[in-house]
C-alpha atoms as a PDB file:
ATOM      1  CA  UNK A   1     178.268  84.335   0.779  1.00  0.00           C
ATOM      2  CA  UNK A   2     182.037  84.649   0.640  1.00  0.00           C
ATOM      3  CA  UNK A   3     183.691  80.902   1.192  1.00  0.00           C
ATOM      4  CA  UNK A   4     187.206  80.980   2.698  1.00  0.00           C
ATOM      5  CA  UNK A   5     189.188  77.914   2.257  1.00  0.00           C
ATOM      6  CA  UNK A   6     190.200  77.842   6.239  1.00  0.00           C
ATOM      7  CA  UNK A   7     188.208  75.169   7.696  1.00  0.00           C
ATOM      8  CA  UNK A   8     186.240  77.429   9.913  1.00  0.00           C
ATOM      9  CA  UNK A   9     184.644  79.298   7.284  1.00  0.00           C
ATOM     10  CA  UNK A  10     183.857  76.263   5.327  1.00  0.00           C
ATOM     11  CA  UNK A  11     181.901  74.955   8.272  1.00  0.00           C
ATOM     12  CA  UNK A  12     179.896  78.035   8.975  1.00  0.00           C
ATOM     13  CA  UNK A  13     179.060  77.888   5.099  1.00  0.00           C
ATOM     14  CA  UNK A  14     177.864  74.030   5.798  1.00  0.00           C
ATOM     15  CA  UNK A  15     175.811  75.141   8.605  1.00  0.00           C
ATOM     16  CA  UNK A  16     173.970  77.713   7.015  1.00  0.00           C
ATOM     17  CA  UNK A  17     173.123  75.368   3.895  1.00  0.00           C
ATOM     18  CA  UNK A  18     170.347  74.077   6.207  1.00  0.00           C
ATOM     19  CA  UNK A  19     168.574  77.250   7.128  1.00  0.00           C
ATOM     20  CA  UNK A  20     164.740  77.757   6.325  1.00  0.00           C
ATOM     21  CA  UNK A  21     164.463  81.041   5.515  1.00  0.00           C
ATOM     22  CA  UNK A  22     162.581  83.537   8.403  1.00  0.00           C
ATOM     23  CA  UNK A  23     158.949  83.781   7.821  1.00  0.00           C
ATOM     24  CA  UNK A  24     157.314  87.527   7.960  1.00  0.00           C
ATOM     25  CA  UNK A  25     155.864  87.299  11.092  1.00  0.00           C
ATOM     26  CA  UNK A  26     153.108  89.413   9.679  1.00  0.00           C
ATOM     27  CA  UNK A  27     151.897  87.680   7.187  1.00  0.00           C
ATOM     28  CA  UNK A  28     149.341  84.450   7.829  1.00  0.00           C
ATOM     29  CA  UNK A  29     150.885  81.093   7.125  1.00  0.00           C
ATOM     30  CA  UNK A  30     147.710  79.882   6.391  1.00  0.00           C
ATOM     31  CA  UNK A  31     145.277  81.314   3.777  1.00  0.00           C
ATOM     32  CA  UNK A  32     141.461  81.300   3.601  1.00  0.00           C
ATOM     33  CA  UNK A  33     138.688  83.799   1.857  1.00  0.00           C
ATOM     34  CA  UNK A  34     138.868  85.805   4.804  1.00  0.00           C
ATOM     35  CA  UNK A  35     142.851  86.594   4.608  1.00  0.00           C
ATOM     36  CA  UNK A  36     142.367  87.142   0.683  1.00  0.00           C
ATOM     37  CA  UNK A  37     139.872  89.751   1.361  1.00  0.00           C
ATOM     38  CA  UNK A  38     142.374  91.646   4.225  1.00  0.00           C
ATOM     39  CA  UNK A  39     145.385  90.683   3.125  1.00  0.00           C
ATOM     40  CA  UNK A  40     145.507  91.168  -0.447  1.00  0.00           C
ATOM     41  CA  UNK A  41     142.679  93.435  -0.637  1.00  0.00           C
ATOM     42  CA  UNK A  42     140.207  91.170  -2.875  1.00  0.00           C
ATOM     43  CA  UNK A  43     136.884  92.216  -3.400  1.00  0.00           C
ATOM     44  CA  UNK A  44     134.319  90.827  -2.260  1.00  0.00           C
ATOM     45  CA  UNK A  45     132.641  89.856  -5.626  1.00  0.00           C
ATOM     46  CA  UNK A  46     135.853  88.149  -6.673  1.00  0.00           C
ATOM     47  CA  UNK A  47     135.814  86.133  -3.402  1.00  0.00           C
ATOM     48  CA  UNK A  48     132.522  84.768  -3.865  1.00  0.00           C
ATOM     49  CA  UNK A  49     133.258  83.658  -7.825  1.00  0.00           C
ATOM     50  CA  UNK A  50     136.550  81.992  -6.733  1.00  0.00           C
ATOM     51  CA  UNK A  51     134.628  80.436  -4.058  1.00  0.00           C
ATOM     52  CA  UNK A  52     131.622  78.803  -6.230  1.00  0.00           C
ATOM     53  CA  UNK A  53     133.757  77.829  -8.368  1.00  0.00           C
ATOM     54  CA  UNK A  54     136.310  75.972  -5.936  1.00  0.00           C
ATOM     55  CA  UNK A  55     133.045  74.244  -4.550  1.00  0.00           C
ATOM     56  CA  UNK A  56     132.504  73.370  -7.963  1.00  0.00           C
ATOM     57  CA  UNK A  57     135.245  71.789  -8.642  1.00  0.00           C
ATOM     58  CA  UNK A  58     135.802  69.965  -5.594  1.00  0.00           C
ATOM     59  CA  UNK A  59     131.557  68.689  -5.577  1.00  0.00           C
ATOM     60  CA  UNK A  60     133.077  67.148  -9.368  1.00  0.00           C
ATOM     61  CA  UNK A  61     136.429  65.392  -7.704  1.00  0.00           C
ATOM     62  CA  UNK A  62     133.824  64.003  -5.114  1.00  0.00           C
ATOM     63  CA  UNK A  63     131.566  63.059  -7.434  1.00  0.00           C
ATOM     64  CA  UNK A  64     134.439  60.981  -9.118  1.00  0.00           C
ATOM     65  CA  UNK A  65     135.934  59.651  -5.986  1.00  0.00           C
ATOM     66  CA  UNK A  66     139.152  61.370  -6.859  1.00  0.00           C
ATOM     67  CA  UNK A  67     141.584  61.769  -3.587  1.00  0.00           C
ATOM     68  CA  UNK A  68     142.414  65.463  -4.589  1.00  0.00           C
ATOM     69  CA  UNK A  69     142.004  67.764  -1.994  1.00  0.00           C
ATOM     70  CA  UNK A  70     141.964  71.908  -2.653  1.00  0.00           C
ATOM     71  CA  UNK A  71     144.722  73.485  -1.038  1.00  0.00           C
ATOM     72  CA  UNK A  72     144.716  77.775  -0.581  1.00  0.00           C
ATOM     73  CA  UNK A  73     147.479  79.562  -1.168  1.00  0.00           C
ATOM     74  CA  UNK A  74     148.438  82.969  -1.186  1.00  0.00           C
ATOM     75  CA  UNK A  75     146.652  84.570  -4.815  1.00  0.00           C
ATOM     76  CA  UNK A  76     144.926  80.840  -5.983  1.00  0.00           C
ATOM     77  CA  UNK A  77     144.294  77.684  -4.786  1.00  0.00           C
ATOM     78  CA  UNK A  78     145.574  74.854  -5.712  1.00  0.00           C
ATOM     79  CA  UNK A  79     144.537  70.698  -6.271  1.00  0.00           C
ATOM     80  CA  UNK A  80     147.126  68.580  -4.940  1.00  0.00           C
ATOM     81  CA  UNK A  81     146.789  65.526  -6.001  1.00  0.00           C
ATOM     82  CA  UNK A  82     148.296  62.371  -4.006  1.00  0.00           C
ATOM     83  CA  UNK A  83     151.510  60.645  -5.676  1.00  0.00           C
ATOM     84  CA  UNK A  84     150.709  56.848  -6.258  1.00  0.00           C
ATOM     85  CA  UNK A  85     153.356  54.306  -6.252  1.00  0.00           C
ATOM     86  CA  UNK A  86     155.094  54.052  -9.301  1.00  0.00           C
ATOM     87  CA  UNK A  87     154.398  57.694 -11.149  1.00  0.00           C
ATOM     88  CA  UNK A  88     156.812  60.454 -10.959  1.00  0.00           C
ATOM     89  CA  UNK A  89     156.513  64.091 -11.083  1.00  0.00           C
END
């Protein structure tokens, strides 16, 4: 974006610093098996290996007690894994 030193121009720049980008409407914000397989075309077969082995994982994190939860995203899924007080990332 071109800056101008007028004030105006300046302020429109501010403004726009806190913009979320627009979302594709057509795309799901939230992703399960079901919008891998449609939306990105997975097969089947590939769907039900990443699937036993996300329930394999996550029966192990319950088996330890951990507090990690599996979290889908678009192409993988991922473990997020609470902050405790004190750590840094």
């Amino acid at each position: 974006m071109r800056i101008r030193t007028g004030k105006t121009e300046f302020l429109r720049w501010r403004r726009d610093l806190g913009r979320q980008p627009r979302r594709n409407r057509n795309h799901p914000t939230s992703w399960t098996w079901d919008t891998h397989a449609t939306e990105l075309h997975v097969p089947a077969e590939r769907i039900e290996v990443a699937r036993r082995l996300v329930e394999a994982i996550t029966a192990a994190i319950e088996e330890r007690q951990l507090p990690w939860q599996p979290v889908m995203n678009k192409g993988y899924v991922a473990i997020s894994v609470p902050m405790t007080p004190g750590t840094q990332r």
